[in-house]
C-alpha atoms as a PDB file:
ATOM      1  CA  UNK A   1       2.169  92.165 -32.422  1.00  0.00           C
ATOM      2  CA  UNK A   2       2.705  88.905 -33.398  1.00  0.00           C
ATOM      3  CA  UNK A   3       3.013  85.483 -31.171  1.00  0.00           C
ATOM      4  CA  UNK A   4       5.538  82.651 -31.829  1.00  0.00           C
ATOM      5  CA  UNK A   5       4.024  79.097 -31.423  1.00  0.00           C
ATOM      6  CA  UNK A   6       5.995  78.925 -27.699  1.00  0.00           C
ATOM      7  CA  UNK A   7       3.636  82.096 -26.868  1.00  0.00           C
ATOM      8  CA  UNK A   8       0.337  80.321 -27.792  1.00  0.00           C
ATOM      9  CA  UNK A   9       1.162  76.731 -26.598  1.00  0.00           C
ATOM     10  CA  UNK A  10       2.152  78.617 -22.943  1.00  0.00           C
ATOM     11  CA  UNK A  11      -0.984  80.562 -23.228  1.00  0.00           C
ATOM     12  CA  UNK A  12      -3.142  77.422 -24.564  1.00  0.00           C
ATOM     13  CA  UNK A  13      -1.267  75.382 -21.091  1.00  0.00           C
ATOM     14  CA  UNK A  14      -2.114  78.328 -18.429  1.00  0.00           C
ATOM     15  CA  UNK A  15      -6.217  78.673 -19.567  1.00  0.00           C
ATOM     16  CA  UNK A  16      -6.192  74.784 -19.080  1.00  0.00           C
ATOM     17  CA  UNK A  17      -4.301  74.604 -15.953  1.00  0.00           C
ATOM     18  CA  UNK A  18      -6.602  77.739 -14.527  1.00  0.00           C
ATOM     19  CA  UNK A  19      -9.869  75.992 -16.310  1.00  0.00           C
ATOM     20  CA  UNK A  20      -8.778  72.561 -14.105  1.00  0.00           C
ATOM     21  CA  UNK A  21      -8.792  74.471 -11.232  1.00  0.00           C
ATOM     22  CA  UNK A  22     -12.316  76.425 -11.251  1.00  0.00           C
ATOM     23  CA  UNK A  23     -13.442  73.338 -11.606  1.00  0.00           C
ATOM     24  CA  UNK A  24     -11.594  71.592  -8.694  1.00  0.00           C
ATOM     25  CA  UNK A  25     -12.626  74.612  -6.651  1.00  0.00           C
ATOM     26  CA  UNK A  26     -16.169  74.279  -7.935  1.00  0.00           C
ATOM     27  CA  UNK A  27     -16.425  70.954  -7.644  1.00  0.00           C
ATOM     28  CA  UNK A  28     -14.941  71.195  -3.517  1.00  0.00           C
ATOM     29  CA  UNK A  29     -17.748  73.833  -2.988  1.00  0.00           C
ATOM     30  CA  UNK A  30     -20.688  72.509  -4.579  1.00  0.00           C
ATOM     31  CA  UNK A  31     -20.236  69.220  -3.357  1.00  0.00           C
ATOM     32  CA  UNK A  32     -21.577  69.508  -0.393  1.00  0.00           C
ATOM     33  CA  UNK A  33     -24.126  71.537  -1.633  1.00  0.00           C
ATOM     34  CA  UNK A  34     -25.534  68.950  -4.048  1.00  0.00           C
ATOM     35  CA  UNK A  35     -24.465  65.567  -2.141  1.00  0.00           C
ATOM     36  CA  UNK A  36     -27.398  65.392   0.423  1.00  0.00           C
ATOM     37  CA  UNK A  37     -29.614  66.199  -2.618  1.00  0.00           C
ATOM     38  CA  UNK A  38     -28.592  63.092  -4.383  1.00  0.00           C
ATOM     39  CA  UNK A  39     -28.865  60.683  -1.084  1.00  0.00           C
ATOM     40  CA  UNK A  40     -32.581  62.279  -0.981  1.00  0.00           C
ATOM     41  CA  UNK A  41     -33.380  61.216  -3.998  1.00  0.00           C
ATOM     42  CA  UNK A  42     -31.584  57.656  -3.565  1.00  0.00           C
ATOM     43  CA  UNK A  43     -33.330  57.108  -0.415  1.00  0.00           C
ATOM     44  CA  UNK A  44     -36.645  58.517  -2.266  1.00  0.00           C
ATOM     45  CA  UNK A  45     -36.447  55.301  -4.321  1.00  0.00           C
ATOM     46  CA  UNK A  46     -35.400  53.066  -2.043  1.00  0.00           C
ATOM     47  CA  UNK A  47     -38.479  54.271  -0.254  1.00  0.00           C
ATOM     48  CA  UNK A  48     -41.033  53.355  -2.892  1.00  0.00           C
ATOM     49  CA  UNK A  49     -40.410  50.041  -2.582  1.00  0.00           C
ATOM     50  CA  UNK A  50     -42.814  47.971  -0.066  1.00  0.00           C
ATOM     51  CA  UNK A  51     -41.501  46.958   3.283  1.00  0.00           C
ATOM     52  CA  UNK A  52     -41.910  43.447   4.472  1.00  0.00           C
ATOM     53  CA  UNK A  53     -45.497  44.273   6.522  1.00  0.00           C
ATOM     54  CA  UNK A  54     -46.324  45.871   3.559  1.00  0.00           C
ATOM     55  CA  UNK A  55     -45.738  42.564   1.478  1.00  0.00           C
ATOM     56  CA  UNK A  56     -47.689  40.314   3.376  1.00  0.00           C
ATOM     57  CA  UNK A  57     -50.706  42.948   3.339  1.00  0.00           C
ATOM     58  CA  UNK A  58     -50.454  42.857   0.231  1.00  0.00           C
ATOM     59  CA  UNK A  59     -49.702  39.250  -0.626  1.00  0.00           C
ATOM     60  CA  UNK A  60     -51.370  37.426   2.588  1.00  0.00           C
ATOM     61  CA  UNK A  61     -50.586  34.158   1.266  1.00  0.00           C
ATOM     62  CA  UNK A  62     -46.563  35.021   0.762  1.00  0.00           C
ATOM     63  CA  UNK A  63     -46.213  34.878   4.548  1.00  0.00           C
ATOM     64  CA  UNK A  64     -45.701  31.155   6.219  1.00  0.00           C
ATOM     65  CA  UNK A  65     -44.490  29.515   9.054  1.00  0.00           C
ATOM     66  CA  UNK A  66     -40.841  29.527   7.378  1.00  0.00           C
ATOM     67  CA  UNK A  67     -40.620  32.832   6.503  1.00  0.00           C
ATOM     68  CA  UNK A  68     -41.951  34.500   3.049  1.00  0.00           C
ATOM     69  CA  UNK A  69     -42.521  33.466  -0.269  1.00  0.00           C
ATOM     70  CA  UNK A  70     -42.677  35.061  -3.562  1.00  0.00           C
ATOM     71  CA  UNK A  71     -46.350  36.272  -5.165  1.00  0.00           C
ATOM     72  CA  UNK A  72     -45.027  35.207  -8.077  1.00  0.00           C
ATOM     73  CA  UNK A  73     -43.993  31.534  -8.127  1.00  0.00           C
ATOM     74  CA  UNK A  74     -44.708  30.449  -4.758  1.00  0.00           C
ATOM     75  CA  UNK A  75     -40.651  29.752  -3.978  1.00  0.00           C
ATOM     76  CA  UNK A  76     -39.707  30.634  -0.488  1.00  0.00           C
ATOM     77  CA  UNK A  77     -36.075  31.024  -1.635  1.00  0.00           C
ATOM     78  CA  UNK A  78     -35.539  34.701  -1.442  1.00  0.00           C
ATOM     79  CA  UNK A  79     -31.646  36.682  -1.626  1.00  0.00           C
ATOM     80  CA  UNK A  80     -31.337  39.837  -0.799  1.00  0.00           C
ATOM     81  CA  UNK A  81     -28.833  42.748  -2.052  1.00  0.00           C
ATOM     82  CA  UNK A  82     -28.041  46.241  -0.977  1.00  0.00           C
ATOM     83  CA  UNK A  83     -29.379  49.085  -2.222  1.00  0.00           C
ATOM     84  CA  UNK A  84     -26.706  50.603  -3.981  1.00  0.00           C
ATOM     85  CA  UNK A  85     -23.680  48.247  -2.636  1.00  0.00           C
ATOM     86  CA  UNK A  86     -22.886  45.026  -1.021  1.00  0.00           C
ATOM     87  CA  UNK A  87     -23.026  46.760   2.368  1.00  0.00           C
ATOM     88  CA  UNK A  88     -25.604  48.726   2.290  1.00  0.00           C
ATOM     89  CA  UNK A  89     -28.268  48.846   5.149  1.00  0.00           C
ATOM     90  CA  UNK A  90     -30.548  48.828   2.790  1.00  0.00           C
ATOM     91  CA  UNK A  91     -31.763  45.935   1.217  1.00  0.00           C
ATOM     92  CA  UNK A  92     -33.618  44.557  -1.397  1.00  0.00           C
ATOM     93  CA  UNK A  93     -34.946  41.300  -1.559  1.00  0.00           C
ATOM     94  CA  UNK A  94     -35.215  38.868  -4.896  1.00  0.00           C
ATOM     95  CA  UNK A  95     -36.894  35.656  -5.487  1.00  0.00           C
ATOM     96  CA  UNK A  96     -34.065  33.448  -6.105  1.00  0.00           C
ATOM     97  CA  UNK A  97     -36.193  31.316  -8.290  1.00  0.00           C
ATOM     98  CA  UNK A  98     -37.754  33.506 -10.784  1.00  0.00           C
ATOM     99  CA  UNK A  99     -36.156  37.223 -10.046  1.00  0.00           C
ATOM    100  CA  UNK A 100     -39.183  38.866  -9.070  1.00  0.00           C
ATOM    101  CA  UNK A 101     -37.701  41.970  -7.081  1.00  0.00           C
ATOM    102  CA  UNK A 102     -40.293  41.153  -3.822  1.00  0.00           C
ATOM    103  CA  UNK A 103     -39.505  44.156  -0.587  1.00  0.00           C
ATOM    104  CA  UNK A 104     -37.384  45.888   0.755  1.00  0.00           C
ATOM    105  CA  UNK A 105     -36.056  45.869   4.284  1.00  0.00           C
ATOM    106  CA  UNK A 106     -32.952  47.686   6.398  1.00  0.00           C
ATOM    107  CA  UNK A 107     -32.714  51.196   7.270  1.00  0.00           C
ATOM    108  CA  UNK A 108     -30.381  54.186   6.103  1.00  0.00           C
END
């Protein structure tokens, strides 16, 4: 039996088309499946860092009447940026002087 080139490039086109969509299907199916898994872990790391109460026990001397101030430099100029996005509830906090990641405050 012998194939013409027509034959294989029609065979070669109908393996990738079915390949593309196993993996559409498997992608539909296992994402929901693996997608809480991954904000577990997120939130796992967002977890490690200390919360605010947890800074000043830590630091005493980082918490005055204006607010907080880093351990590192003393600067009470502090930004803050979501987790994983702009708005994102949770939030990590920066010295704005000398980048010293500080706490971590919000909720999921």
């Amino acid at each position: 039996m012998t194939f013409d080139i027509v034959t294989i490039i029609l065979t070669l086109i109908s393996w990738a088309a079915f390949g593309f969509l196993y993996l559409i299907i498997a992608f539909i199916v296992l994402l929901p499946i693996i997608s809480p898994y991954w904000n577990y872990k997120e939130n796992q790391k967002w977890l490690k860092w200390e919360t605010l109460e947890q800074y000043w026990v830590t630091h005493p001397d980082c918490k005055t009447s204006n607010g907080t101030k880093c351990y590192h430099c003393g600067s009470s100029n502090v930004r803050q940026y979501g987790f994983k996005e702009s708005s994102d509830g949770r939030r990590l906090h920066q010295c704005n002087q000398c980048s010293v990641w500080l706490y971590r405050s919000g909720n999921k």
